[in-house]
N, C-alpha and C. Protein backbone atom coordinates (compact mmCIF):
# COMPACT_ATOMS: atom_id res chain seq x y z
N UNK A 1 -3.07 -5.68 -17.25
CA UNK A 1 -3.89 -5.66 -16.06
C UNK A 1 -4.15 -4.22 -15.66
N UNK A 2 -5.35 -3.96 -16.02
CA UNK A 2 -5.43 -2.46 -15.54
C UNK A 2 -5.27 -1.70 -14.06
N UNK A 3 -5.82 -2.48 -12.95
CA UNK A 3 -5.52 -2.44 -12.06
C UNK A 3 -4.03 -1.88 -11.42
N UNK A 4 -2.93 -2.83 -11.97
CA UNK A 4 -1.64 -2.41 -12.10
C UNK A 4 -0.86 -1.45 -12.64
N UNK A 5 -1.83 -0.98 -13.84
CA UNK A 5 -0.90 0.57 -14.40
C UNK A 5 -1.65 0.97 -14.08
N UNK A 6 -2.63 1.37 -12.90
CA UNK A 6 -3.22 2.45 -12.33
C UNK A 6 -2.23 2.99 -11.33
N UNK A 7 -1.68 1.83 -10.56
CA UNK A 7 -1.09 1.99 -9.46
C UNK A 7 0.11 2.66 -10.12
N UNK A 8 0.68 2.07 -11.22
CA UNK A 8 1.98 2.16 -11.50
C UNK A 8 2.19 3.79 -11.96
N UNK A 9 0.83 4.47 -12.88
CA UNK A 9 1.02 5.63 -13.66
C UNK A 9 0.65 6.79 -12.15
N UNK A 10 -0.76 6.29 -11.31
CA UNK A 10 -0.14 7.16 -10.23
C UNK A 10 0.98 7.85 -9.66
N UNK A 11 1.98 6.40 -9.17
CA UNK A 11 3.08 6.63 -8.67
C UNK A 11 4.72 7.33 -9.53
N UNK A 12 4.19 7.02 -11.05
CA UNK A 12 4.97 7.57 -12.07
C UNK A 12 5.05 9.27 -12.25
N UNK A 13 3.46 9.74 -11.79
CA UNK A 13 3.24 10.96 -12.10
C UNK A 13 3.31 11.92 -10.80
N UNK A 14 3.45 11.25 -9.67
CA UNK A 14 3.90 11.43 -8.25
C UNK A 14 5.56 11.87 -8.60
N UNK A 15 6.09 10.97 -9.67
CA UNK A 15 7.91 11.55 -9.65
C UNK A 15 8.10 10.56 -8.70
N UNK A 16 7.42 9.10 -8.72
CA UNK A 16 7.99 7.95 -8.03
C UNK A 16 8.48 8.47 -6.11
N UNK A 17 7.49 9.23 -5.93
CA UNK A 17 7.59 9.88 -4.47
C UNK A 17 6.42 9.24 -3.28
N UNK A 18 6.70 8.18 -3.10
CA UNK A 18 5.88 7.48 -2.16
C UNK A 18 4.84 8.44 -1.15
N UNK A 19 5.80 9.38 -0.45
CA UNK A 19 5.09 10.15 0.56
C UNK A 19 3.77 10.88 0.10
N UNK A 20 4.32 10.95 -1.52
CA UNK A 20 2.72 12.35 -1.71
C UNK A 20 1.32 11.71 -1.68
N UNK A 21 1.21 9.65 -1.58
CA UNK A 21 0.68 9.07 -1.50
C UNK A 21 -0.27 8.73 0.12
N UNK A 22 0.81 8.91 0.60
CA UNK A 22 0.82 8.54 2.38
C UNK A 22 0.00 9.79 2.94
N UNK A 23 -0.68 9.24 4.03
CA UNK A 23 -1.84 10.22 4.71
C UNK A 23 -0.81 11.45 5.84
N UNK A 24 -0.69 12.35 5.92
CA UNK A 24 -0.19 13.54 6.37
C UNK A 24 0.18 12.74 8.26
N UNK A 25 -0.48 11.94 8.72
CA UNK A 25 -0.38 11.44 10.24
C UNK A 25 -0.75 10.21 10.27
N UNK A 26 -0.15 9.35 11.17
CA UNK A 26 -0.65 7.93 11.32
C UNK A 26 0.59 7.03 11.69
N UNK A 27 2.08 7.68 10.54
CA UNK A 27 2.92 6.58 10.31
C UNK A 27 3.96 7.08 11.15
N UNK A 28 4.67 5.59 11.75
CA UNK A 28 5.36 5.21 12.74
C UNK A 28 6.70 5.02 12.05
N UNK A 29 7.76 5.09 12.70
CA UNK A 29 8.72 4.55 11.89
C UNK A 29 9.49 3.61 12.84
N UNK A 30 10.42 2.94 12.75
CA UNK A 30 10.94 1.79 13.02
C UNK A 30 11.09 2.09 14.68
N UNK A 31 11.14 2.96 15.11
CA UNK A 31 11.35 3.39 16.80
C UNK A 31 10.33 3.30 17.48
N UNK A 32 8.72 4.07 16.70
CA UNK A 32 7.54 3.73 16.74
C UNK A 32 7.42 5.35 17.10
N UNK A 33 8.50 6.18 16.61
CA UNK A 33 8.00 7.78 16.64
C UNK A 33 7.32 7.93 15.13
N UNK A 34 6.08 9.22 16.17
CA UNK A 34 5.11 9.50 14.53
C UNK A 34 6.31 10.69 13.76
N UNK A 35 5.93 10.14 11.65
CA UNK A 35 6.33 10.23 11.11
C UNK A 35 5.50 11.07 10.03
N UNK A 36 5.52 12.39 9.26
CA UNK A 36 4.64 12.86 8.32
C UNK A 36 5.17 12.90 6.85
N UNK A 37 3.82 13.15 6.07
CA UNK A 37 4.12 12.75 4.72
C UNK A 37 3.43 13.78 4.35
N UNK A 38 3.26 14.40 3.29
CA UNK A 38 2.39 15.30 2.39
C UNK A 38 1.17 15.05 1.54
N UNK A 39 1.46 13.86 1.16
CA UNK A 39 -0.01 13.53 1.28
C UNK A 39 -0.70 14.56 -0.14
N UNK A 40 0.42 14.77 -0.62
CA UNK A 40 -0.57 16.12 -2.08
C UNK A 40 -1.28 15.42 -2.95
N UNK A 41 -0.97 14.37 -3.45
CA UNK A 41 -2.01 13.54 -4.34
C UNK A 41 -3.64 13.28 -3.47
N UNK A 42 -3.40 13.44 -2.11
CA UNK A 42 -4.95 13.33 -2.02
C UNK A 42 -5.40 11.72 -1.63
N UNK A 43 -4.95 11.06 -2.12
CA UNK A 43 -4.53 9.77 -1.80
C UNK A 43 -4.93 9.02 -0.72
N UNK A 44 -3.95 9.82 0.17
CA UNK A 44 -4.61 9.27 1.86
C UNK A 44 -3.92 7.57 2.42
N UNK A 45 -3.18 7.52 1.91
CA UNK A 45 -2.87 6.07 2.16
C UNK A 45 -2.77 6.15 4.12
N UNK A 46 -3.62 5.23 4.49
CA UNK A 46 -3.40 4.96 5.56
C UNK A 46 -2.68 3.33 6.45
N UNK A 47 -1.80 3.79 7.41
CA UNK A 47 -0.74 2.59 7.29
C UNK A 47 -2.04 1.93 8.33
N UNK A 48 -2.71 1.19 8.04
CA UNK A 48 -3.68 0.29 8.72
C UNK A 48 -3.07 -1.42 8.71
N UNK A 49 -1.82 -1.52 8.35
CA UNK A 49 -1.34 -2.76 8.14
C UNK A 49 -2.50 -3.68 7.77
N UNK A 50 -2.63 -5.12 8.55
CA UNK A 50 -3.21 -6.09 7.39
C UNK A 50 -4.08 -6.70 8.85
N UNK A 51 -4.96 -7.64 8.14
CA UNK A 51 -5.61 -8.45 8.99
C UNK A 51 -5.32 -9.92 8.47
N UNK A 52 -5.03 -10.76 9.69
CA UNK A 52 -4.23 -12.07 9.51
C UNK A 52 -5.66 -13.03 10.18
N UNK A 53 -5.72 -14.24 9.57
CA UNK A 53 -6.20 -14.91 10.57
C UNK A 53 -5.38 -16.53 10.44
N UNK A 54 -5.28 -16.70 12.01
CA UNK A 54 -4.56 -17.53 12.30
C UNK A 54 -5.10 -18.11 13.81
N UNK A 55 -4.72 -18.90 13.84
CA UNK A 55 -5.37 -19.88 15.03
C UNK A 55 -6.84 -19.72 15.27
N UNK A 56 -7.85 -19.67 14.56
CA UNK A 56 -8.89 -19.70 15.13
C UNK A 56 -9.48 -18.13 15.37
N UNK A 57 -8.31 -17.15 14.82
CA UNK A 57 -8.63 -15.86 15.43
C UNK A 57 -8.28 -14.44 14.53
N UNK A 58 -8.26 -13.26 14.40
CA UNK A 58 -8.49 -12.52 13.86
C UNK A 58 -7.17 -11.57 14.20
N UNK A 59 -5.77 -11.41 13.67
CA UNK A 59 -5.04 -10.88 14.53
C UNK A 59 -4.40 -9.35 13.47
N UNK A 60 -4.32 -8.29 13.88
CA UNK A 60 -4.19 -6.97 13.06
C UNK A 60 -2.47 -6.88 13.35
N UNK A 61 -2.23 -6.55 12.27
CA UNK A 61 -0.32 -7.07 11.92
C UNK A 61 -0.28 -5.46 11.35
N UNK A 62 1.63 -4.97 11.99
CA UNK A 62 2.60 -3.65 11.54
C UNK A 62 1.07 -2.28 11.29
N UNK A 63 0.38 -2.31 12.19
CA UNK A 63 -0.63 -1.54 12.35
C UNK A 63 0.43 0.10 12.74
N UNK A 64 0.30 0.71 11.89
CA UNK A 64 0.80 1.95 12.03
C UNK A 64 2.14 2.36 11.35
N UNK A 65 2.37 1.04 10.35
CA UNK A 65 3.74 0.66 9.90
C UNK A 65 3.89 0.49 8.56
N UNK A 66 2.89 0.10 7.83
CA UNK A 66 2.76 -0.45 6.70
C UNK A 66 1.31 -0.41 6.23
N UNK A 67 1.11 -0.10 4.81
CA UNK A 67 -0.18 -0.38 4.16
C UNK A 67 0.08 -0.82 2.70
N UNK A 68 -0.96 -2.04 3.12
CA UNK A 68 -1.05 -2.90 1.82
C UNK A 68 -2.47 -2.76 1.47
N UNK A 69 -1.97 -2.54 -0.21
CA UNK A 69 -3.29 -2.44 -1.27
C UNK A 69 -3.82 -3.38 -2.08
N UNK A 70 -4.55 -4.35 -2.01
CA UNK A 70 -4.69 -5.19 -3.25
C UNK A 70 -5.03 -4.92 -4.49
N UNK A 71 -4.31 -5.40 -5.86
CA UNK A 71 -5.09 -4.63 -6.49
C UNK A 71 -5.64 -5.95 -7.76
N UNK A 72 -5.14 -5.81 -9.11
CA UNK A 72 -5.91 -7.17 -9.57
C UNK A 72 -5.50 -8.44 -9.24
N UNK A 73 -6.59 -9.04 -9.65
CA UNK A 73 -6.24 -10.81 -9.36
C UNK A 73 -6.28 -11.14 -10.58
N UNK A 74 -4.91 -11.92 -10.33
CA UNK A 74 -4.79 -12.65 -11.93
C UNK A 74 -4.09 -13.91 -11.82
N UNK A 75 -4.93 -14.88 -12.05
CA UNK A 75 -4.46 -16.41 -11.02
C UNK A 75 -3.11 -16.95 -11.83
N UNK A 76 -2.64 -16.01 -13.54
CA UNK A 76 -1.46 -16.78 -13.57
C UNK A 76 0.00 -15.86 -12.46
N UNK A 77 -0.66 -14.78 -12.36
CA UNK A 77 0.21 -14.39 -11.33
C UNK A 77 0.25 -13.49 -10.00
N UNK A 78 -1.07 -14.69 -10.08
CA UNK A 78 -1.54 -13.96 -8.58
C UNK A 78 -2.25 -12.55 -7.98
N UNK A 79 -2.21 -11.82 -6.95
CA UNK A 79 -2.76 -10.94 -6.47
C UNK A 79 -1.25 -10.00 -6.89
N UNK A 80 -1.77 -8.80 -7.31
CA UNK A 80 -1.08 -7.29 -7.19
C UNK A 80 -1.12 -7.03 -6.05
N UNK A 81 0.01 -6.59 -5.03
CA UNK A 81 0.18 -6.02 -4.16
C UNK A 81 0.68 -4.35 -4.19
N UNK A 82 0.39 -3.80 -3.33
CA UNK A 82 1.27 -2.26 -3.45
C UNK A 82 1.51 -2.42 -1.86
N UNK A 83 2.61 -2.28 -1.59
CA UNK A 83 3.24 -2.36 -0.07
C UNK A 83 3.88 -0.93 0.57
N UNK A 84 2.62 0.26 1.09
CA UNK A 84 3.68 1.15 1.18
C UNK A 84 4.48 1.07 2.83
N UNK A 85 5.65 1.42 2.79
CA UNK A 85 6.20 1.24 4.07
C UNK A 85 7.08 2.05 4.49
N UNK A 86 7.42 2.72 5.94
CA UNK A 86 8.67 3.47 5.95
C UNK A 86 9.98 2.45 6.49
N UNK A 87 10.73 2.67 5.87
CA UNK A 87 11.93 1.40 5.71
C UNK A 87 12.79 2.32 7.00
N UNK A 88 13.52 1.69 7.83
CA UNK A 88 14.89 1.70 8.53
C UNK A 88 15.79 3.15 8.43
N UNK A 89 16.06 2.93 7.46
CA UNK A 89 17.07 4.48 6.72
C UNK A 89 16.27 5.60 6.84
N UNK A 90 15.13 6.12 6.95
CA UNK A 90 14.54 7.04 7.31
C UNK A 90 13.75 7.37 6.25
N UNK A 91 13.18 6.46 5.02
CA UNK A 91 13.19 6.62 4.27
C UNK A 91 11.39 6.12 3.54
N UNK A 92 11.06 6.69 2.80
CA UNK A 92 9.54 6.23 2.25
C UNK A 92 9.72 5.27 1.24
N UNK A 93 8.99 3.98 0.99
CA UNK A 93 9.63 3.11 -0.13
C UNK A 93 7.63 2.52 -0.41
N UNK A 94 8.22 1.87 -1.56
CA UNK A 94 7.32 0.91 -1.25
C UNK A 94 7.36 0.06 -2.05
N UNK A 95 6.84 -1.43 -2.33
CA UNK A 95 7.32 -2.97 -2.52
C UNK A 95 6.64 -3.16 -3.09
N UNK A 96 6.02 -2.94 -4.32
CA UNK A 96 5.40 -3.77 -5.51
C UNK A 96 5.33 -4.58 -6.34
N UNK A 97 4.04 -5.53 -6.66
CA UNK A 97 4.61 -6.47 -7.31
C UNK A 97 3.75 -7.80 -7.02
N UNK A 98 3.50 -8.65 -8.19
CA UNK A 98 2.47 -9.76 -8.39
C UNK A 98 2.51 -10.62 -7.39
N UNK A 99 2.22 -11.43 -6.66
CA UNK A 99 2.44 -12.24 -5.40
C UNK A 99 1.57 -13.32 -5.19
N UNK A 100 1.53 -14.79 -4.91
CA UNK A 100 0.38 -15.13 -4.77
C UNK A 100 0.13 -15.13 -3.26
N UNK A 101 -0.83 -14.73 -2.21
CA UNK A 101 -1.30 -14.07 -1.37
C UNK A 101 -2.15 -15.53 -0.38
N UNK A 102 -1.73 -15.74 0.63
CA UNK A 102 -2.80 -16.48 1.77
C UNK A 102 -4.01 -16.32 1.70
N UNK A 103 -5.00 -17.38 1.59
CA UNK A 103 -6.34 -17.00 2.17
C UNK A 103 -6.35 -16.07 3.38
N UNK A 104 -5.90 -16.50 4.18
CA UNK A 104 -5.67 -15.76 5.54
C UNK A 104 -5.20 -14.34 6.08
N UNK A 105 -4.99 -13.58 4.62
CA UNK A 105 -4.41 -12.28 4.53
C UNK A 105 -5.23 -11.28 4.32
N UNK A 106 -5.78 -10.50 4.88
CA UNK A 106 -6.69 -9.55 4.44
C UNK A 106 -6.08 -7.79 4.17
N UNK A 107 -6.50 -7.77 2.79
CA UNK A 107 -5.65 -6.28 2.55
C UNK A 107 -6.68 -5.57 2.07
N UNK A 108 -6.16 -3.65 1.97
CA UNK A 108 -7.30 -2.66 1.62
C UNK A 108 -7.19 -3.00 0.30
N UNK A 109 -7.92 -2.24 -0.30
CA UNK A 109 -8.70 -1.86 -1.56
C UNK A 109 -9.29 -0.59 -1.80
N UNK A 110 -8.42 0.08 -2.84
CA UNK A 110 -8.57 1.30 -2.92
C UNK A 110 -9.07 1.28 -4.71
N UNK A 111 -9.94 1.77 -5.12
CA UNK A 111 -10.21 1.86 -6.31
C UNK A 111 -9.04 3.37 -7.27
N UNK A 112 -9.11 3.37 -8.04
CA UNK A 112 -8.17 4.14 -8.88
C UNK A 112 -9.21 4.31 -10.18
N UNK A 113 -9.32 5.27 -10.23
CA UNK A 113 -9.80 5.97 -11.76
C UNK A 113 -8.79 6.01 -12.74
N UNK A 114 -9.13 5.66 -14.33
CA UNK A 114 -8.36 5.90 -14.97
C UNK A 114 -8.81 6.08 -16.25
N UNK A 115 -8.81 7.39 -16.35
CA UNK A 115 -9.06 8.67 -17.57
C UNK A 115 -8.33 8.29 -19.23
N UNK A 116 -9.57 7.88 -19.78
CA UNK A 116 -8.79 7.97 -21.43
C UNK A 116 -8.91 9.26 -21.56
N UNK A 117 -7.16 9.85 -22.25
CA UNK A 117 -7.97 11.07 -22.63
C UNK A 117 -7.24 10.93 -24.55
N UNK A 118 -7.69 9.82 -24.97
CA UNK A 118 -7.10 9.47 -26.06
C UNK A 118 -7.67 10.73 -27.07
């Protein structure tokens, strides 16, 4: 799934460092004090959390807390997620991994280039 080793060789060539991904301002951490990241890949991830709909209505969820990326769809195993988040411990993480996903879930979409340089 190409989609998925985009995300994956990004974050491989990052040195598996969540933050260089994350936008320099925006993110909150569990207290709801702002939190900075470096942001050197350029990246920009912004924690815009998700859009839910539920009851009839349109409701914006962990807005300043979390950003989720969709990335391929592949119905034997579902939607690719990339979940970046700042966890509890003080710490940058993030939760990846095939999922099958709610109609009702609305996530970003970030495109990823990926260079043969065979």
């Amino acid at each position: 799934m190409p989609g998925i080793r985009a995300y994956e060789d990004l974050v491989k060539a990052l040195g598996n460092d969540y933050g260089k991904l994350k936008s320099e301002t925006g993110w909150k951490d569990d207290k709801g004090n702002d939190v900075s990241f470096s942001n050197e890949s350029g990246f920009s991830a912004l924690p815009v959390g998700y859009l839910y709909y539920y009851r009839d209505k349109y409701e914006l969820r962990f807005d300043g807390v979390i950003a989720l990326f969709m990335s391929t769809d592949n119905k034997a195993y579902g939607i690719y997620v990339i979940n970046f988040y700042y966890d509890e411990d003080g710490t940058s993480h993030s939760n990846n991994g095939s999922r099958y996903v709610s109609d009702a879930l609305y996530l970003s979409v970030r495109c990823i280039m990926i260079e043969n340089n065979d």
